[in-house]
C-alpha atoms as a PDB file:
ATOM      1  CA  UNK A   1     130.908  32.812  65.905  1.00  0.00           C
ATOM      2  CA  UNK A   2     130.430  29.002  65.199  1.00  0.00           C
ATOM      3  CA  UNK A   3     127.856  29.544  62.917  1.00  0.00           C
ATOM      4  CA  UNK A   4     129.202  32.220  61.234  1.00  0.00           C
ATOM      5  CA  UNK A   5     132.287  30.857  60.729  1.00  0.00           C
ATOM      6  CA  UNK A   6     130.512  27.058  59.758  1.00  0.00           C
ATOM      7  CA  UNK A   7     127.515  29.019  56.995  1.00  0.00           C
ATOM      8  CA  UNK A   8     130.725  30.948  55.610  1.00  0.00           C
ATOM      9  CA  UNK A   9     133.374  27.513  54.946  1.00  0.00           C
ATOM     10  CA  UNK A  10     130.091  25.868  53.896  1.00  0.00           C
ATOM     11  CA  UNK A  11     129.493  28.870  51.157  1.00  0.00           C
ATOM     12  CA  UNK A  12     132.753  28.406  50.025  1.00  0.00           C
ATOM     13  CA  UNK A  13     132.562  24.998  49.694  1.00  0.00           C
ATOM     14  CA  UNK A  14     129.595  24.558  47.718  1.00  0.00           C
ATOM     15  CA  UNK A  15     130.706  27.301  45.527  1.00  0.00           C
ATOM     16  CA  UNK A  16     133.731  25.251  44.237  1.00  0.00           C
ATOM     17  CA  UNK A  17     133.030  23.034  41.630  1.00  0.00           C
ATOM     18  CA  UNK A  18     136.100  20.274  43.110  1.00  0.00           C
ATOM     19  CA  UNK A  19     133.871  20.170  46.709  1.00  0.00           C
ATOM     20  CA  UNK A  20     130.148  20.861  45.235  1.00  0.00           C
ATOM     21  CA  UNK A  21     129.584  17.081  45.238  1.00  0.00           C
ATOM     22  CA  UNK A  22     130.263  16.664  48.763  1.00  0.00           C
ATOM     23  CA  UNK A  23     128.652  19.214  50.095  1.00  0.00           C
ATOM     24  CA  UNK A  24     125.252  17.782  47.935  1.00  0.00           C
ATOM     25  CA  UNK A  25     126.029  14.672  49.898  1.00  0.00           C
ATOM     26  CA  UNK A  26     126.372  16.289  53.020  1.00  0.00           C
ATOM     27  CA  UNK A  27     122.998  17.917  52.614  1.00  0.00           C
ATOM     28  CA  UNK A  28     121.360  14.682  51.757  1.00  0.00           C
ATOM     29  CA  UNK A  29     122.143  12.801  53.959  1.00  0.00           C
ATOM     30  CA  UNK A  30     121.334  16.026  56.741  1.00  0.00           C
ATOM     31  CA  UNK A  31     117.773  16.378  54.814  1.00  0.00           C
ATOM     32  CA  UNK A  32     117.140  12.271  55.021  1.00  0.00           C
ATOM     33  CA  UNK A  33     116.833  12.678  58.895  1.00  0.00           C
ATOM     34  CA  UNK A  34     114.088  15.056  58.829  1.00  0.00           C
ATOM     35  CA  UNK A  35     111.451  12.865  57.199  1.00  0.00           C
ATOM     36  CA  UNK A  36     109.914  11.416  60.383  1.00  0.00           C
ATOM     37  CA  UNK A  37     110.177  15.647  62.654  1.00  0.00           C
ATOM     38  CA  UNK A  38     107.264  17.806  62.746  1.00  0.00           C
ATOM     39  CA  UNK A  39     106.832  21.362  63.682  1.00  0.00           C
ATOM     40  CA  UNK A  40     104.999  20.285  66.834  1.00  0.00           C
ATOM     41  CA  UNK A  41     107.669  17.676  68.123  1.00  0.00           C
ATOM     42  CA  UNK A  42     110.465  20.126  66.391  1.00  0.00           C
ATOM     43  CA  UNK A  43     109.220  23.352  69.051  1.00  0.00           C
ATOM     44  CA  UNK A  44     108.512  20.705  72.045  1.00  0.00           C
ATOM     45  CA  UNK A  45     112.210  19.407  71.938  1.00  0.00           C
ATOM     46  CA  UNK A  46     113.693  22.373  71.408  1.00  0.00           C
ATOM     47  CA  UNK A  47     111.889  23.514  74.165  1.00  0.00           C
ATOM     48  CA  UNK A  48     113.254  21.197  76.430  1.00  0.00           C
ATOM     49  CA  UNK A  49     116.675  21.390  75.229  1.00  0.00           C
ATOM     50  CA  UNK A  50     116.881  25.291  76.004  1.00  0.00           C
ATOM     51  CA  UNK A  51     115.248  24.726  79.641  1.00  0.00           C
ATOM     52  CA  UNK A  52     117.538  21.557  80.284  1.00  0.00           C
ATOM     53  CA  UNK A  53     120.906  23.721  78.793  1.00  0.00           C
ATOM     54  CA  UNK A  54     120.084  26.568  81.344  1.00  0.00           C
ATOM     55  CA  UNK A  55     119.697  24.183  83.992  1.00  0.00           C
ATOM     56  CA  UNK A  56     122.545  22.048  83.722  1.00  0.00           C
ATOM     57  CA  UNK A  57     124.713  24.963  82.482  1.00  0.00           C
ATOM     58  CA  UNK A  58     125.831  22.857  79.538  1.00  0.00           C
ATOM     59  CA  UNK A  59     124.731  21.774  75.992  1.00  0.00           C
ATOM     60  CA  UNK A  60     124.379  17.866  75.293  1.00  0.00           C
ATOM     61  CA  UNK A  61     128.174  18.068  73.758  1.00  0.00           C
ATOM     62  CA  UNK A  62     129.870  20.147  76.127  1.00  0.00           C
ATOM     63  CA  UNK A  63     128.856  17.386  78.764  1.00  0.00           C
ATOM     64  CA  UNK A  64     131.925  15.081  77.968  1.00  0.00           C
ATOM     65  CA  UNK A  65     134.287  18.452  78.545  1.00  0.00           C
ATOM     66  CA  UNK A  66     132.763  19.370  81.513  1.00  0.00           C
ATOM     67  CA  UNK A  67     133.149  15.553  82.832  1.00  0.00           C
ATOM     68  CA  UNK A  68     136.979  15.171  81.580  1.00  0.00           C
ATOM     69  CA  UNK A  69     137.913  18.411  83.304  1.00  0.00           C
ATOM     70  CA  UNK A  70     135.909  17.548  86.340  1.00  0.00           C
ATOM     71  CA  UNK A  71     133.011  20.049  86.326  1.00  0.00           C
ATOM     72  CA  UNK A  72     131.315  19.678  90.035  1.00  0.00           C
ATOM     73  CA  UNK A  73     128.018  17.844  89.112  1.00  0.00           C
ATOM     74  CA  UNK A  74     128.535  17.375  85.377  1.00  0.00           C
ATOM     75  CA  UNK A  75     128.329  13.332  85.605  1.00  0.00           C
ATOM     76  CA  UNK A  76     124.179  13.733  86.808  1.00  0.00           C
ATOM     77  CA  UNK A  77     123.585  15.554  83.674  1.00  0.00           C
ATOM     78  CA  UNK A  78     125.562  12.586  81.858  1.00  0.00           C
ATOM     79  CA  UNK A  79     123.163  10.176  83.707  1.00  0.00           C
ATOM     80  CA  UNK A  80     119.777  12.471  82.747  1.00  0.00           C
ATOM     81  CA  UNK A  81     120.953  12.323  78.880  1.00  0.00           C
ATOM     82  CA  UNK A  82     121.779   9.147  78.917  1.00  0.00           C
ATOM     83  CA  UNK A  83     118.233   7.822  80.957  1.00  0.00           C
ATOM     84  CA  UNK A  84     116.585  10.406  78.731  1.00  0.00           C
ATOM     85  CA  UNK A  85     117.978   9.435  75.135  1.00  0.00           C
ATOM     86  CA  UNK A  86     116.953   5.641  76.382  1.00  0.00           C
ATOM     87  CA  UNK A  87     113.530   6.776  77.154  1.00  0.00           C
ATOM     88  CA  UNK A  88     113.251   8.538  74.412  1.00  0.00           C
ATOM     89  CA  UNK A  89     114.459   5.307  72.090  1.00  0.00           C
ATOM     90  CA  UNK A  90     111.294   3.071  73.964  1.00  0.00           C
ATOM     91  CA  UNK A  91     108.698   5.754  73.514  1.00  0.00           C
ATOM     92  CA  UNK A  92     109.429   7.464  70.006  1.00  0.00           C
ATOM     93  CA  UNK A  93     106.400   5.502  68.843  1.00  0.00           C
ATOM     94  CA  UNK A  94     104.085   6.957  71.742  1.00  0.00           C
ATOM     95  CA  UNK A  95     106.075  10.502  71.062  1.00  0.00           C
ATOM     96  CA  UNK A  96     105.355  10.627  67.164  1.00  0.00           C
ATOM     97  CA  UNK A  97     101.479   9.632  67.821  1.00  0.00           C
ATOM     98  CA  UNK A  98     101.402  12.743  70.306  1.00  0.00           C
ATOM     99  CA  UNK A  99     103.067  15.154  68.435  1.00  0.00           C
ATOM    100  CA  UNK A 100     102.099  13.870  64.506  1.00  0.00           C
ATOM    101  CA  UNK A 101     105.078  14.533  62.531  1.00  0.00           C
ATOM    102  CA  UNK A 102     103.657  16.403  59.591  1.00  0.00           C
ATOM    103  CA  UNK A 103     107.047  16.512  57.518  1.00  0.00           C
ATOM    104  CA  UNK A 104     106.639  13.451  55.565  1.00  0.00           C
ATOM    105  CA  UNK A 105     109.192  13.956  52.903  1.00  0.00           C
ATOM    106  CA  UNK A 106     112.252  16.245  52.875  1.00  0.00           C
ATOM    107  CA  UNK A 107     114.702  17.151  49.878  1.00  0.00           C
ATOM    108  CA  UNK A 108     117.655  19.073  49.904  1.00  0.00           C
ATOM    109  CA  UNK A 109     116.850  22.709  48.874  1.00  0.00           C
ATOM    110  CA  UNK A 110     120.438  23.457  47.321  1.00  0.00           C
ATOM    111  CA  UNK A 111     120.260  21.234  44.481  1.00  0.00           C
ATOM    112  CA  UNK A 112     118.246  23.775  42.851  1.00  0.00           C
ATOM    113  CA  UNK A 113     119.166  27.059  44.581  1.00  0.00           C
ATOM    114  CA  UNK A 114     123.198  28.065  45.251  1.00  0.00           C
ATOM    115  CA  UNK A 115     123.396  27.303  48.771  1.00  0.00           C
ATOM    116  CA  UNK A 116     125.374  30.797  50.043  1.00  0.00           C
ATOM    117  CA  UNK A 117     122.569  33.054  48.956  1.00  0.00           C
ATOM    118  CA  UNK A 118     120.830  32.242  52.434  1.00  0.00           C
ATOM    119  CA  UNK A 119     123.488  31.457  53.935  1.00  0.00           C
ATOM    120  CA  UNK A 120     125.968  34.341  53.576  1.00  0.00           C
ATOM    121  CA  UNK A 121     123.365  37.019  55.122  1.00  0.00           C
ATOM    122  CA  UNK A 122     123.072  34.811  57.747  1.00  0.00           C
ATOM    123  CA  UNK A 123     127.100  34.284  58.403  1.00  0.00           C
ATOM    124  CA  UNK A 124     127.131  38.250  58.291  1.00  0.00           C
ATOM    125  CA  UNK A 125     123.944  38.303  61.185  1.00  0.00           C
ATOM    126  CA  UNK A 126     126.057  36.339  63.183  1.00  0.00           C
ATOM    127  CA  UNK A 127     129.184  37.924  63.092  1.00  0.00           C
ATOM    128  CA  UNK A 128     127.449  41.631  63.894  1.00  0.00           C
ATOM    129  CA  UNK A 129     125.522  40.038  67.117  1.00  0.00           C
ATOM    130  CA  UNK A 130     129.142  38.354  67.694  1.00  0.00           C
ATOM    131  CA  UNK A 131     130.716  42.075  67.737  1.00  0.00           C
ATOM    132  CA  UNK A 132     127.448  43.450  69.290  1.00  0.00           C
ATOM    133  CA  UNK A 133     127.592  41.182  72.232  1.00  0.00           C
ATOM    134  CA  UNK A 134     131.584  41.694  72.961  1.00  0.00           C
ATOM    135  CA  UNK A 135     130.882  45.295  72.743  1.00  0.00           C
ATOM    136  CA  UNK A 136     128.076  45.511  75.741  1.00  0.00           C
ATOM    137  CA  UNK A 137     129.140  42.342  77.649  1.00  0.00           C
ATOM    138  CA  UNK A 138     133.021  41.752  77.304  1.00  0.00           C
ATOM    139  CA  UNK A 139     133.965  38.529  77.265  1.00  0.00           C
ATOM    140  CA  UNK A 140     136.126  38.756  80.064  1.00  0.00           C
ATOM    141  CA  UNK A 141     134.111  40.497  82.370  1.00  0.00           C
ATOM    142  CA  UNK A 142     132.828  36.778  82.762  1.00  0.00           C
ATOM    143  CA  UNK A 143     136.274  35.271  83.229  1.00  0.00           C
ATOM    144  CA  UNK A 144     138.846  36.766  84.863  1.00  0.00           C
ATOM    145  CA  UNK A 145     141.915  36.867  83.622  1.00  0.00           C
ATOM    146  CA  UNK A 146     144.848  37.852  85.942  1.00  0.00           C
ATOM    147  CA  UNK A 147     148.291  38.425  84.457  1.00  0.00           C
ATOM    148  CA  UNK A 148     150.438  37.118  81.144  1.00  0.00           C
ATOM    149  CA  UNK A 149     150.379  33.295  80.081  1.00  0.00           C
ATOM    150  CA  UNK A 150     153.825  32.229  78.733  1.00  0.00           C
ATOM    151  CA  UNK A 151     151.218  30.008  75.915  1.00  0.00           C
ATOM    152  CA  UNK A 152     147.924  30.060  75.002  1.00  0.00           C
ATOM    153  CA  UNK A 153     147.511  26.542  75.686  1.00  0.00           C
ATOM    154  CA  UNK A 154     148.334  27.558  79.511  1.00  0.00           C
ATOM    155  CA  UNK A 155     145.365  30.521  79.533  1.00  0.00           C
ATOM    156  CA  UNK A 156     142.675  30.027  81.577  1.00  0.00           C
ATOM    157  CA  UNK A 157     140.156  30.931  78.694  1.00  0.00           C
ATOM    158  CA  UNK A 158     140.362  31.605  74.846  1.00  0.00           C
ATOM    159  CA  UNK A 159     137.844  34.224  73.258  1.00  0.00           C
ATOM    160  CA  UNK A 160     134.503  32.628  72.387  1.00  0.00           C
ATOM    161  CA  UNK A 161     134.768  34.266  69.112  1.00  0.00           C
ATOM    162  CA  UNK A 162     138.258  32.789  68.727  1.00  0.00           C
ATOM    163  CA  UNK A 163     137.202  28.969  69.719  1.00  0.00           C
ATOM    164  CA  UNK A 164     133.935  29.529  68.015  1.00  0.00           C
ATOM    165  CA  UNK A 165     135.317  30.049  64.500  1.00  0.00           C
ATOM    166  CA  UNK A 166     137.402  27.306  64.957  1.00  0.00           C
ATOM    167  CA  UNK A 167     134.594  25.218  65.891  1.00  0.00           C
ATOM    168  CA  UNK A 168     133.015  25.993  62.744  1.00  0.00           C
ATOM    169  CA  UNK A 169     136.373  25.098  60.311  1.00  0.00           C
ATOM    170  CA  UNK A 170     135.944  21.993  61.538  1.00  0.00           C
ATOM    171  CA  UNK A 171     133.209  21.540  58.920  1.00  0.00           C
ATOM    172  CA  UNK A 172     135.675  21.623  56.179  1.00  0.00           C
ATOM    173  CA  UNK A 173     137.583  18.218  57.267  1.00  0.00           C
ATOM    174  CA  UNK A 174     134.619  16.529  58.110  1.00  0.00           C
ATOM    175  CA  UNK A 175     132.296  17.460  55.423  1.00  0.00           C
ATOM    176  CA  UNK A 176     135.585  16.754  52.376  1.00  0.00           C
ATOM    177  CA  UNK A 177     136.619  13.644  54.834  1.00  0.00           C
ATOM    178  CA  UNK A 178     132.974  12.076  55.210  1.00  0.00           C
ATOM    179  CA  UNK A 179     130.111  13.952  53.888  1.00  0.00           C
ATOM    180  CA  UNK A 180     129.240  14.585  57.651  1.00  0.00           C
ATOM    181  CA  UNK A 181     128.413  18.092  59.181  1.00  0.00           C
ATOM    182  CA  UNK A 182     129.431  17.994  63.275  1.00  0.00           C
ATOM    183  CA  UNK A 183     127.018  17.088  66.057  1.00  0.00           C
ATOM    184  CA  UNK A 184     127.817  15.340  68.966  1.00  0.00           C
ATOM    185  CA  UNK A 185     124.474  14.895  70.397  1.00  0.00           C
ATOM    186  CA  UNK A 186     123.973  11.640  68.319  1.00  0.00           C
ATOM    187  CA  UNK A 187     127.190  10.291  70.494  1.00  0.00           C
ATOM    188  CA  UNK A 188     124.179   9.792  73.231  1.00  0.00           C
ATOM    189  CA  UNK A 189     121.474   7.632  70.747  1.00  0.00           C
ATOM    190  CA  UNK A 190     124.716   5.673  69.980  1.00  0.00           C
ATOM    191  CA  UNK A 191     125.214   4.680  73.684  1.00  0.00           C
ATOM    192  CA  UNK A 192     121.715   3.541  74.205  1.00  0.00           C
ATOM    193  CA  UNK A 193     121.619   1.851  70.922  1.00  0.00           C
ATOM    194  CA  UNK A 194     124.254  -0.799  72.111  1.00  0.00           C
ATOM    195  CA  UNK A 195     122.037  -1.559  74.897  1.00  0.00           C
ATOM    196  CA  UNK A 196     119.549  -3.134  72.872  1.00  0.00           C
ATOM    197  CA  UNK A 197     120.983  -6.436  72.013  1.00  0.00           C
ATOM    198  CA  UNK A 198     119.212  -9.689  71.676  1.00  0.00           C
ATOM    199  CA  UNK A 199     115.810 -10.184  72.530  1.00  0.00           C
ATOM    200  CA  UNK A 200     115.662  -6.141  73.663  1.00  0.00           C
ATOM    201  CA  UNK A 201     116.305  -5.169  69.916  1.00  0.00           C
ATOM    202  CA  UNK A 202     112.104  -5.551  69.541  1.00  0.00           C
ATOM    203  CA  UNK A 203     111.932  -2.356  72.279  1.00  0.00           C
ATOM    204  CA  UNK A 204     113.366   0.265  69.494  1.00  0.00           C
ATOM    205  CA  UNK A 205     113.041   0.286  66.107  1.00  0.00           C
ATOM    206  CA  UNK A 206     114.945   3.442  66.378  1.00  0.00           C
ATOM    207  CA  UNK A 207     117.843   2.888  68.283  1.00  0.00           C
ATOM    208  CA  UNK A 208     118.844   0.462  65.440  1.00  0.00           C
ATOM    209  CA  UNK A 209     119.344   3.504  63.341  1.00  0.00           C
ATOM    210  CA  UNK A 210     122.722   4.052  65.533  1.00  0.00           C
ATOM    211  CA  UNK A 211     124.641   0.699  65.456  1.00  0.00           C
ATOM    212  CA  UNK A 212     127.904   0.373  64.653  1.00  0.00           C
ATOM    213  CA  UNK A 213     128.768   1.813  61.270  1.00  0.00           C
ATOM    214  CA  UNK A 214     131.083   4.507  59.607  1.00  0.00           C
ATOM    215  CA  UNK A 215     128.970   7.496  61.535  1.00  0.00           C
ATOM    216  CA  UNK A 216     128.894   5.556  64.617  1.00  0.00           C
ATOM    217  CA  UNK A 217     132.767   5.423  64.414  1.00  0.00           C
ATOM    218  CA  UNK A 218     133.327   8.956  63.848  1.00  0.00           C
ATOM    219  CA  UNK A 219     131.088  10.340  67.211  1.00  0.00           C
ATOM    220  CA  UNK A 220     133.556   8.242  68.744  1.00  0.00           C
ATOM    221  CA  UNK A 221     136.773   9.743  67.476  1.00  0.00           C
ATOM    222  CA  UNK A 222     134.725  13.270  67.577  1.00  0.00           C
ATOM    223  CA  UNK A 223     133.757  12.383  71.348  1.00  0.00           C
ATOM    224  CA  UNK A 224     137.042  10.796  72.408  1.00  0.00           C
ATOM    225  CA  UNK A 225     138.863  13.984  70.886  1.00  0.00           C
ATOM    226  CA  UNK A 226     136.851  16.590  73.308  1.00  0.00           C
ATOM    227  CA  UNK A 227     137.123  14.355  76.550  1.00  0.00           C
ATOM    228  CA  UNK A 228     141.237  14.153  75.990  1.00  0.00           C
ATOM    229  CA  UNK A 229     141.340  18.122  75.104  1.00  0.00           C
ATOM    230  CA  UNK A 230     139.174  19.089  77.911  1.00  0.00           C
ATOM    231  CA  UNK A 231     141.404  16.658  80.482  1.00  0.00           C
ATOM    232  CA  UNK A 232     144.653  18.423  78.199  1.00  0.00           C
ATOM    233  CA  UNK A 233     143.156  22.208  78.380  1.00  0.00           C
ATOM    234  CA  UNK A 234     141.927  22.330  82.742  1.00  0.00           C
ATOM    235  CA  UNK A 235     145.444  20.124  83.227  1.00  0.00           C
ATOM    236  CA  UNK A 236     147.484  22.753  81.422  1.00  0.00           C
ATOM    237  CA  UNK A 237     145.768  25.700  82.548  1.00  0.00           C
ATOM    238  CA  UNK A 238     145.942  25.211  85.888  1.00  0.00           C
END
């Protein structure tokens, strides 16, 4: 529903002659971190992500929610992303020589081609597995919900679909605000990047990448904002 919701605002956007120019920069600056990712390194990391995710029964993000409503266990699989994303930092160089990056220059594709041609089929995709899935596994068969809730801040759940097409309006402020798309997996690489300070800044090239700077500022607000409505949301709901 996230996606859906995120390809469609982003359509709409870059339709509109007022917003085409940020969504261009949006793009660019998205399509400027892919020069140094490879097939190889792309399927091996995504790889590990998916078998990490089932796991630790949370994505990278979903960590800090977990933490601020006090999830049993979810502070370990703070500590593995953290000690991984510093690993990570002090080995890229081994990591790229393994793996040999083989995308060595990367433009944005919708300079040239309107943008919601691809990604309009793929909003409607979504939104028929979205229906698809409530129809053969209800939502709530997962949670339980007992009984009427005077608010929908006090419910113990919201439907996915619901909080997932939220999720994906957030792209609007962000991408008119900054020229940023959301992620919160960065937040992670920004942590470990403060660690190397003084003679420890020769370790990573790459952690440099995340010192403190406008983007650095804004996984920070972005962060800070899903610890407080995670604490706000389990508090409320009981």
């Amino acid at each position: 529903a996230a996606l859906a919701a995120g390809l469609f605002v982003l359509s709409f956007i870059a339709m509109l002659p007022i917003t085409n120019r940020r969504f261009i920069l949006g793009c660019n600056r998205f399509y400027n971190q892919l020069y140094d990712k490879g097939i190889v390194s792309s399927i091996i990391g995504g790889t590990l992500l998916g078998l990490g995710m089932t796991l630790a029964g949370s994505c990278p993000t979903t960590i800090f929610i977990q933490m601020s409503a006090s999830v049993q266990n979810s502070i370990y699989t703070f500590a593995g992303a953290i000690t991984g994303c510093l690993a990570y930092a002090i080995l890229k160089p081994i990591v790229d020589k393994i793996s040999k990056p083989s995308i060595e220059e990367s433009s944005n594709p919708w300079i040239s081609s309107p943008y919601f041609i691809m990604a309009l089929p793929l909003a409607a995709m979504f939104g028929i597995l979205v229906c698809s899935f409530e129809l053969l596994v209800p939502w709530t068969r997962d949670v339980k919900m007992k009984g009427s809730y005077p608010s929908v801040f006090e419910a113990k759940a919201w439907p996915p679909y619901v909080a997932g097409v939220i999720i994906g309006c957030l792209q609007v402020p962000l991408l008119l605000s900054f020229g940023e798309v959301i992620t919160g997996s960065a937040s992670y690489s920004i942590v470990v990047a403060q660690m190397f300070v003084g003679p420890l800044k020769r370790l990573s090239l790459y952690a440099a990448r995340f010192k403190w700077e406008l983007k650095v500022w804004l996984q920070l607000f972005y962060v800070c904002g899903m610890v407080i409505g995670g604490y706000l949301s389990s508090n409320v709901s009981g």
